[in-house]
C-alpha atoms as a PDB file:
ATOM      1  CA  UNK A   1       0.000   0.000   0.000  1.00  0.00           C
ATOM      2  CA  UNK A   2       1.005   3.557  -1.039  1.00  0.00           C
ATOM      3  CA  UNK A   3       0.130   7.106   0.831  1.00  0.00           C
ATOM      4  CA  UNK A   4      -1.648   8.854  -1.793  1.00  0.00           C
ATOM      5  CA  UNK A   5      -0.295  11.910  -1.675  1.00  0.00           C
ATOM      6  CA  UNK A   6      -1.356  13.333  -4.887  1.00  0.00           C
ATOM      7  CA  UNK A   7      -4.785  13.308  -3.108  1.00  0.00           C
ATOM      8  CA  UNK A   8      -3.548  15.474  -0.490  1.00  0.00           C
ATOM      9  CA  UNK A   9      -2.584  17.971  -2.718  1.00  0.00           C
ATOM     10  CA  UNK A  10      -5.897  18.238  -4.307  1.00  0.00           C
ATOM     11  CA  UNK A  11      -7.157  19.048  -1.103  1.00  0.00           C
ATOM     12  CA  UNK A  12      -4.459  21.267  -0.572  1.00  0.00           C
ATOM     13  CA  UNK A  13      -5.539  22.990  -3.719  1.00  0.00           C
ATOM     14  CA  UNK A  14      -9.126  22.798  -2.910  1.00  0.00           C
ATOM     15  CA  UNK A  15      -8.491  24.391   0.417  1.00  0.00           C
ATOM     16  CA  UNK A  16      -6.594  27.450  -1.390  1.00  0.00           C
ATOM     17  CA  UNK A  17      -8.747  27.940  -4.411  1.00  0.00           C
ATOM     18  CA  UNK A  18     -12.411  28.201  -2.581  1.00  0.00           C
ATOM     19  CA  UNK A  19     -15.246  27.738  -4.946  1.00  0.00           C
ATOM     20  CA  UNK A  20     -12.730  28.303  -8.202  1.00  0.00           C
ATOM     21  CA  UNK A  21     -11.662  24.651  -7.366  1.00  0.00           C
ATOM     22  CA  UNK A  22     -13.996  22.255  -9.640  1.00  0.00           C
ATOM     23  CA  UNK A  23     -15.136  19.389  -6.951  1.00  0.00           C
ATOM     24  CA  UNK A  24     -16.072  17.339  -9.925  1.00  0.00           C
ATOM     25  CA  UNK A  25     -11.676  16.892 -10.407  1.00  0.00           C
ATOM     26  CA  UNK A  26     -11.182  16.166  -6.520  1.00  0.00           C
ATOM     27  CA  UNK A  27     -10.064  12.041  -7.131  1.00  0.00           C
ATOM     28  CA  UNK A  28      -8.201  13.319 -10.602  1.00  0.00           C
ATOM     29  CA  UNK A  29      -5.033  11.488 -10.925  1.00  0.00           C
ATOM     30  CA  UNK A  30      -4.422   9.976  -7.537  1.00  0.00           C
ATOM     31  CA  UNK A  31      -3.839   6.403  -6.160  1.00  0.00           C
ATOM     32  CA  UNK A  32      -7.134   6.863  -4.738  1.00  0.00           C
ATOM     33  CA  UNK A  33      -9.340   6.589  -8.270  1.00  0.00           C
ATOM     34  CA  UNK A  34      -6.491   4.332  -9.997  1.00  0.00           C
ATOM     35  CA  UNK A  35      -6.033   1.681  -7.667  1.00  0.00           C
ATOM     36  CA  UNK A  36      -8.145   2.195  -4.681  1.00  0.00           C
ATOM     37  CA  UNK A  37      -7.225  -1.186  -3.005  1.00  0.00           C
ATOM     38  CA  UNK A  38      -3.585  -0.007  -2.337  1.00  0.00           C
ATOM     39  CA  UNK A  39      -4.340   3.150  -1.326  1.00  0.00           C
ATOM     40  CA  UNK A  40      -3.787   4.519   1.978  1.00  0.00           C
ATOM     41  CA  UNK A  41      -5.727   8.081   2.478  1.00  0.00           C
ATOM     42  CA  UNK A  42      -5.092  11.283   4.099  1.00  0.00           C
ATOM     43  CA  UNK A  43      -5.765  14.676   4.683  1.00  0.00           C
ATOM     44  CA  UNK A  44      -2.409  15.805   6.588  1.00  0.00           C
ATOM     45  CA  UNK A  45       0.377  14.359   8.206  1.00  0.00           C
ATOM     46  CA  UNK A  46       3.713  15.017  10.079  1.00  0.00           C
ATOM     47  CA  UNK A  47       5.567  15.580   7.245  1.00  0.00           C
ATOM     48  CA  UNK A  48       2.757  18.253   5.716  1.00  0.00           C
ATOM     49  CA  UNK A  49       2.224  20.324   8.945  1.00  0.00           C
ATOM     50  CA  UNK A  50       3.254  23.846   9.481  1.00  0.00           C
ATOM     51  CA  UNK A  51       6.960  24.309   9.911  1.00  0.00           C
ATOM     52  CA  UNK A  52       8.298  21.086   8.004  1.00  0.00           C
ATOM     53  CA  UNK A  53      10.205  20.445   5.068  1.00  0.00           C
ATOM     54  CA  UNK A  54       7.182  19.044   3.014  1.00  0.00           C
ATOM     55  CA  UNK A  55       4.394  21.656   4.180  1.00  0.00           C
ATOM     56  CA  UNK A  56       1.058  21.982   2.574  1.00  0.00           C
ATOM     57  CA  UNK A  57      -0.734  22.189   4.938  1.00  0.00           C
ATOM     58  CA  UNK A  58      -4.876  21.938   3.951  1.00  0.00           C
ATOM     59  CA  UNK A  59      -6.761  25.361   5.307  1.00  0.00           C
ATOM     60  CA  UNK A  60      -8.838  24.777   8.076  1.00  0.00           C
ATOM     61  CA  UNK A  61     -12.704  25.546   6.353  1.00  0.00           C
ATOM     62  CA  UNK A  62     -12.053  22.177   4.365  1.00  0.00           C
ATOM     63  CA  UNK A  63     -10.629  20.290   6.663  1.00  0.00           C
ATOM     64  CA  UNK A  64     -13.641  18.628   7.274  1.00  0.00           C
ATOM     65  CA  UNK A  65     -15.151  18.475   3.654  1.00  0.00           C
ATOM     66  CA  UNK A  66     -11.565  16.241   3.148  1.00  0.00           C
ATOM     67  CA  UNK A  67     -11.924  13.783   5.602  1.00  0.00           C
ATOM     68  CA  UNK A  68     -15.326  13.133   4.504  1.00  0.00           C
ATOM     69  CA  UNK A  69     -14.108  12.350   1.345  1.00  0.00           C
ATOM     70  CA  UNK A  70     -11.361   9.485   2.640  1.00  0.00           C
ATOM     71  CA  UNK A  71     -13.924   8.667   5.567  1.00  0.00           C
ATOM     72  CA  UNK A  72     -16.729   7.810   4.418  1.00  0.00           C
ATOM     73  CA  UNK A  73     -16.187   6.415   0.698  1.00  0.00           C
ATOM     74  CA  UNK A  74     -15.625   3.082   0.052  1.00  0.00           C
ATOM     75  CA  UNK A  75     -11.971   3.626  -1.999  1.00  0.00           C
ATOM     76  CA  UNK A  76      -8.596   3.395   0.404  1.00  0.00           C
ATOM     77  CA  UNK A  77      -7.759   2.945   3.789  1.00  0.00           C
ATOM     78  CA  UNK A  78      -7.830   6.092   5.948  1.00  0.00           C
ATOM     79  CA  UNK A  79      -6.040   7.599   8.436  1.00  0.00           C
ATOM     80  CA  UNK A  80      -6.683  10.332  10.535  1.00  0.00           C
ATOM     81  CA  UNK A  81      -3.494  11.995  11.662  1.00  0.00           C
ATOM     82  CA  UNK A  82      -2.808  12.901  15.293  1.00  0.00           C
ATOM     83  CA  UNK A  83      -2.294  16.548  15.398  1.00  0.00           C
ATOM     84  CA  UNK A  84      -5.953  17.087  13.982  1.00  0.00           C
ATOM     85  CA  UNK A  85      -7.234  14.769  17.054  1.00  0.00           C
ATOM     86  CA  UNK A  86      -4.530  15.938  19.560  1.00  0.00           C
ATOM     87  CA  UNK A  87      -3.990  19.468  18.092  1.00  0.00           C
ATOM     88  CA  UNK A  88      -0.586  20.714  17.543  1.00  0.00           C
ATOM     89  CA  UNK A  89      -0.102  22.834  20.282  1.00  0.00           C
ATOM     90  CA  UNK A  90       3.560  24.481  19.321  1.00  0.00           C
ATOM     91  CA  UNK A  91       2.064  25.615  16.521  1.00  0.00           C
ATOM     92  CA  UNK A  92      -1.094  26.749  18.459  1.00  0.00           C
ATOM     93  CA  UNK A  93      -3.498  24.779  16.232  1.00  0.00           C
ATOM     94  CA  UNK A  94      -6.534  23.048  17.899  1.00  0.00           C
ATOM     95  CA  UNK A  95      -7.789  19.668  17.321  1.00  0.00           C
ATOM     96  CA  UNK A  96     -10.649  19.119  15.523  1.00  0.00           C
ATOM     97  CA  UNK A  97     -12.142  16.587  17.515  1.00  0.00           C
ATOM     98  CA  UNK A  98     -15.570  17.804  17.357  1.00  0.00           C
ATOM     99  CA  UNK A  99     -16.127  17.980  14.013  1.00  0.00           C
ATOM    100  CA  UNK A 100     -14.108  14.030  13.386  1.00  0.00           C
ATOM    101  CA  UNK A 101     -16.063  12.687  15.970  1.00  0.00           C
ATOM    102  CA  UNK A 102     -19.526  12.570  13.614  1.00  0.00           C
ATOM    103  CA  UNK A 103     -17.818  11.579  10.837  1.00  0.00           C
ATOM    104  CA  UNK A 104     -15.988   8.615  12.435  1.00  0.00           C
ATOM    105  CA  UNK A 105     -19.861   7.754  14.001  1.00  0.00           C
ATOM    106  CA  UNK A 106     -21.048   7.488  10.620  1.00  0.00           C
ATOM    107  CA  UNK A 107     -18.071   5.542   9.195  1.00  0.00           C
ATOM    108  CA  UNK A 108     -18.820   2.893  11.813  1.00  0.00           C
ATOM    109  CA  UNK A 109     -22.320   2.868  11.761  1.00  0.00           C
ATOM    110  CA  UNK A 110     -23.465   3.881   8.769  1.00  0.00           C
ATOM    111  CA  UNK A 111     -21.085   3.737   5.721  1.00  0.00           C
ATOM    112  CA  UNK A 112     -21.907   0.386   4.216  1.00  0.00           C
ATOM    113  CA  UNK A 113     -23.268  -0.537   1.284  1.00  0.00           C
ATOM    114  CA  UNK A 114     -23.468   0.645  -2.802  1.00  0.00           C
ATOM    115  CA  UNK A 115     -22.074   3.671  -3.576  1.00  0.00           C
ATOM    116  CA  UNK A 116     -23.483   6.355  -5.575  1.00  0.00           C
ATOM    117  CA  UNK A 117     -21.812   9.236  -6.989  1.00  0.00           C
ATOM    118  CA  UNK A 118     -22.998  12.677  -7.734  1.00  0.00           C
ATOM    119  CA  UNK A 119     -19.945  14.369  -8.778  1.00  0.00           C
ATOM    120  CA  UNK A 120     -21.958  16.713 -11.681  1.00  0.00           C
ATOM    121  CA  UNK A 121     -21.705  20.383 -10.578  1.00  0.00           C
ATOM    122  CA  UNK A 122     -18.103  22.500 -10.261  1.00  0.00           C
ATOM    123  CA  UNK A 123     -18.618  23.327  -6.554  1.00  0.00           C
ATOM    124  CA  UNK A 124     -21.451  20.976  -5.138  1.00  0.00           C
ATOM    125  CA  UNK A 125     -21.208  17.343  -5.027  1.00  0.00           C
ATOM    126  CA  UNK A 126     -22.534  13.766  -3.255  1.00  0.00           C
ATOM    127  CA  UNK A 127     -23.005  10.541  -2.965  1.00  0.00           C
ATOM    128  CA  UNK A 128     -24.825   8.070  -0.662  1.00  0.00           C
ATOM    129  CA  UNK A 129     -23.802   4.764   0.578  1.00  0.00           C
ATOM    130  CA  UNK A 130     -27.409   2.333   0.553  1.00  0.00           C
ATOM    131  CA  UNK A 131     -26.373   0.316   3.344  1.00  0.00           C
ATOM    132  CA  UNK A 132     -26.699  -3.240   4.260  1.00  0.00           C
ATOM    133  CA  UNK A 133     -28.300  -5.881   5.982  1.00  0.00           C
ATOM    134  CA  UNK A 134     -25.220  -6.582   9.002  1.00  0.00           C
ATOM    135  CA  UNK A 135     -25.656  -2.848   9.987  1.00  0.00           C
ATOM    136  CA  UNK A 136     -28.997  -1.948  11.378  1.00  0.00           C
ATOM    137  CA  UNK A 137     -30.153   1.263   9.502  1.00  0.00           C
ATOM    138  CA  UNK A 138     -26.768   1.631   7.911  1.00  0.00           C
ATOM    139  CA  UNK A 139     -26.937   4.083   4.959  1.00  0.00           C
ATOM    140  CA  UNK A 140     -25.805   7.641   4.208  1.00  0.00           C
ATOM    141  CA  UNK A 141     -25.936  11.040   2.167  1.00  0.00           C
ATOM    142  CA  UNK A 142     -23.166  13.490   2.115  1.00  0.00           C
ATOM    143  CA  UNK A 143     -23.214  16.182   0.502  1.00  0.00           C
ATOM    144  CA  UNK A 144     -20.714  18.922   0.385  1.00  0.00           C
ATOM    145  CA  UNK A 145     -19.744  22.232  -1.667  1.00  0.00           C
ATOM    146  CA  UNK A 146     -16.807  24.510  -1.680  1.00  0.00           C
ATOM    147  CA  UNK A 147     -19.370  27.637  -3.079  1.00  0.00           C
ATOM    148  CA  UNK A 148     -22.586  28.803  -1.596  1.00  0.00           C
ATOM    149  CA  UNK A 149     -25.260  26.499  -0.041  1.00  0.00           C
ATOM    150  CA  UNK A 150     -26.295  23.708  -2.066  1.00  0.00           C
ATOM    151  CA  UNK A 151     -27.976  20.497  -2.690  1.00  0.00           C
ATOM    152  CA  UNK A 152     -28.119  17.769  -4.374  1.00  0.00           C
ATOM    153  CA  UNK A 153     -31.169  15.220  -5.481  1.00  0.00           C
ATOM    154  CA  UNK A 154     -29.658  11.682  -4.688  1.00  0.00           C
ATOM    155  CA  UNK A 155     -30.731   7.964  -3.951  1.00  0.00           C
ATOM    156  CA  UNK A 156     -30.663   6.150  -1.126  1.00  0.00           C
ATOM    157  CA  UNK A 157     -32.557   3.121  -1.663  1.00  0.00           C
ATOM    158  CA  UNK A 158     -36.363   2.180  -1.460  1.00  0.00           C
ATOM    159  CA  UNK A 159     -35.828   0.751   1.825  1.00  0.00           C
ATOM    160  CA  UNK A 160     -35.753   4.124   3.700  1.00  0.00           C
ATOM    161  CA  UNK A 161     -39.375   5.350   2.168  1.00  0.00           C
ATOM    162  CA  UNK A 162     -40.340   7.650   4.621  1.00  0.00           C
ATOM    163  CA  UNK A 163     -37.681   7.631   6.758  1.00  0.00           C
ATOM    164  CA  UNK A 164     -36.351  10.655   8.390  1.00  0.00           C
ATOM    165  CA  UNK A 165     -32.701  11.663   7.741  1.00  0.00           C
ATOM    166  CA  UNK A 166     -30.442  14.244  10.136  1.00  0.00           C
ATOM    167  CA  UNK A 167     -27.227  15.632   9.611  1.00  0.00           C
ATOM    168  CA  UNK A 168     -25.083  13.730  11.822  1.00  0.00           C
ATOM    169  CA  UNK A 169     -22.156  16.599  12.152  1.00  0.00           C
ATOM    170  CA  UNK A 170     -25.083  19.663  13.319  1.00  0.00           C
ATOM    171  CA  UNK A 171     -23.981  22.059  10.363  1.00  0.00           C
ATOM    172  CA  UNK A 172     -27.666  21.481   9.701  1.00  0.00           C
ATOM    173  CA  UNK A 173     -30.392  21.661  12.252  1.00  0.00           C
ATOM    174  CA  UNK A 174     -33.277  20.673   9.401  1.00  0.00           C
ATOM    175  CA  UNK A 175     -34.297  17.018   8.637  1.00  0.00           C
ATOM    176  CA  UNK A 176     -34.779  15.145   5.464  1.00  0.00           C
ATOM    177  CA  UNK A 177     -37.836  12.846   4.556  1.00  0.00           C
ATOM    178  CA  UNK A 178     -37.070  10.051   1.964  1.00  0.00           C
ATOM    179  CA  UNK A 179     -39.412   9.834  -0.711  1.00  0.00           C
ATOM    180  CA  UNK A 180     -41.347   7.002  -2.013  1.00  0.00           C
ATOM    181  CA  UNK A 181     -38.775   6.440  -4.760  1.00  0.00           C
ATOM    182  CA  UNK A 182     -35.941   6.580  -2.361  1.00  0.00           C
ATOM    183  CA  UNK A 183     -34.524   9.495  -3.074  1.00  0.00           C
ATOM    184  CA  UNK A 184     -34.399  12.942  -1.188  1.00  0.00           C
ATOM    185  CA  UNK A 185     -33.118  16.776  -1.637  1.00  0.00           C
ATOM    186  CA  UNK A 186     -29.983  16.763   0.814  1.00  0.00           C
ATOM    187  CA  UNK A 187     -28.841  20.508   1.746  1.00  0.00           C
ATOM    188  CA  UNK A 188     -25.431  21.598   3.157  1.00  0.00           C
ATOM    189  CA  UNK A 189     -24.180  25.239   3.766  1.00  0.00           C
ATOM    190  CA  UNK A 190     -21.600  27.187   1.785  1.00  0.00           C
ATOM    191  CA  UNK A 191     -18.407  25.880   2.348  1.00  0.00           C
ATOM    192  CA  UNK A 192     -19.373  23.351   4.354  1.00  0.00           C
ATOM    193  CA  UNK A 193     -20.733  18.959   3.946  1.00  0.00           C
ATOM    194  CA  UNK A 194     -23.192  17.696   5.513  1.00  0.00           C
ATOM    195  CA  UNK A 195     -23.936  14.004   6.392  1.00  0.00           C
ATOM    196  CA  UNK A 196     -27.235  12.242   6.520  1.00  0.00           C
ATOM    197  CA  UNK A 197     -28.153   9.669   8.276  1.00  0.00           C
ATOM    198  CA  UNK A 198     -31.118   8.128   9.917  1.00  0.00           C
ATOM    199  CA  UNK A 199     -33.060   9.434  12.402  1.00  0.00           C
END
């Protein structure tokens, strides 16, 4: 297995670029898309934090959108690295425990299943994992955008008609209702992802 570092530096680009950065190119040419079974993903590490030889370090407002994205996927093998748990206090960053903590949730409980993609607009995109039948009401939308708030239209399965969906990190304080086809309207805020699970 490989650290696909060409996947950090798309975030790393994403981060600097705000909504100029097409979402739609995130996986572009990284170990990640061509061989997802040897690669290992992350956002940062010790060698990419402030004040090393090797920084590029991804700005904090994406942070979360990136771990997300090697989270709660079904491509690589992530790792969450320990200053962004810890924090790095020399370099008087904080940890972002509060907003891994969700995300980690859902990866355990929820992120089974088909995948779905919705990578089809420059700044907003999703997908949804369907779930499975060894995880009790496993199943997810996320949904994230590096412009203003968005949404996306995306499929969840017919097994969740009528089922109520939350955003398990509390960017979003509404709730989702699954439609008889399966499908919903998930909503994030600008700059932000949202993850929804069941209720």
């Amino acid at each position: 297995s490989l650290f696909d570092v060409p996947l950090h530096y798309n975030f790393l680009k994403a981060s600097n670029e705000g909504n100029k950065f097409d979402m739609r190119t995130i996986f572009d040419n990284t170990l990640t898309k061509d061989n997802p079974a040897k690669s290992v993903t992350f956002v940062d590490n010790h060698d990419s934090q402030p004040g090393q030889s090797l920084e590029s370090w991804v700005q904090g407002w994406f942070r979360q959108l990136a771990y997300a994205l090697i989270l709660l996927r079904q491509d690589g093998y992530p790792c969450v690295f320990y200053g962004d748990w810890y924090g790095i206090p020399h370099d008087e960053i904080p940890d972002m425990r509060p907003r891994l903590l969700p995300l980690l949730e859902a990866r355990k409980r929820c992120a089974y299943g088909r995948q779905n993609d919705y990578f089809d607009h420059a700044n907003t995109i999703g997908w949804t994992r369907e779930g499975d039948d060894g995880h009790e009401n496993s199943g997810l939308a996320c949904v994230m955008t590096n412009g203003k708030e968005g949404s996306k239209r995306m499929y969840v399965g017919e097994k969740f008609r009528g089922a109520t969906f939350r955003d398990i990190t509390g960017n979003r304080e509404d709730t989702v209702v699954i439609g008889d086809d399966g499908s919903a309207e998930f909503r994030c805020n600008g700059g932000s992802v949202s993850v929804w699970v069941r209720r």
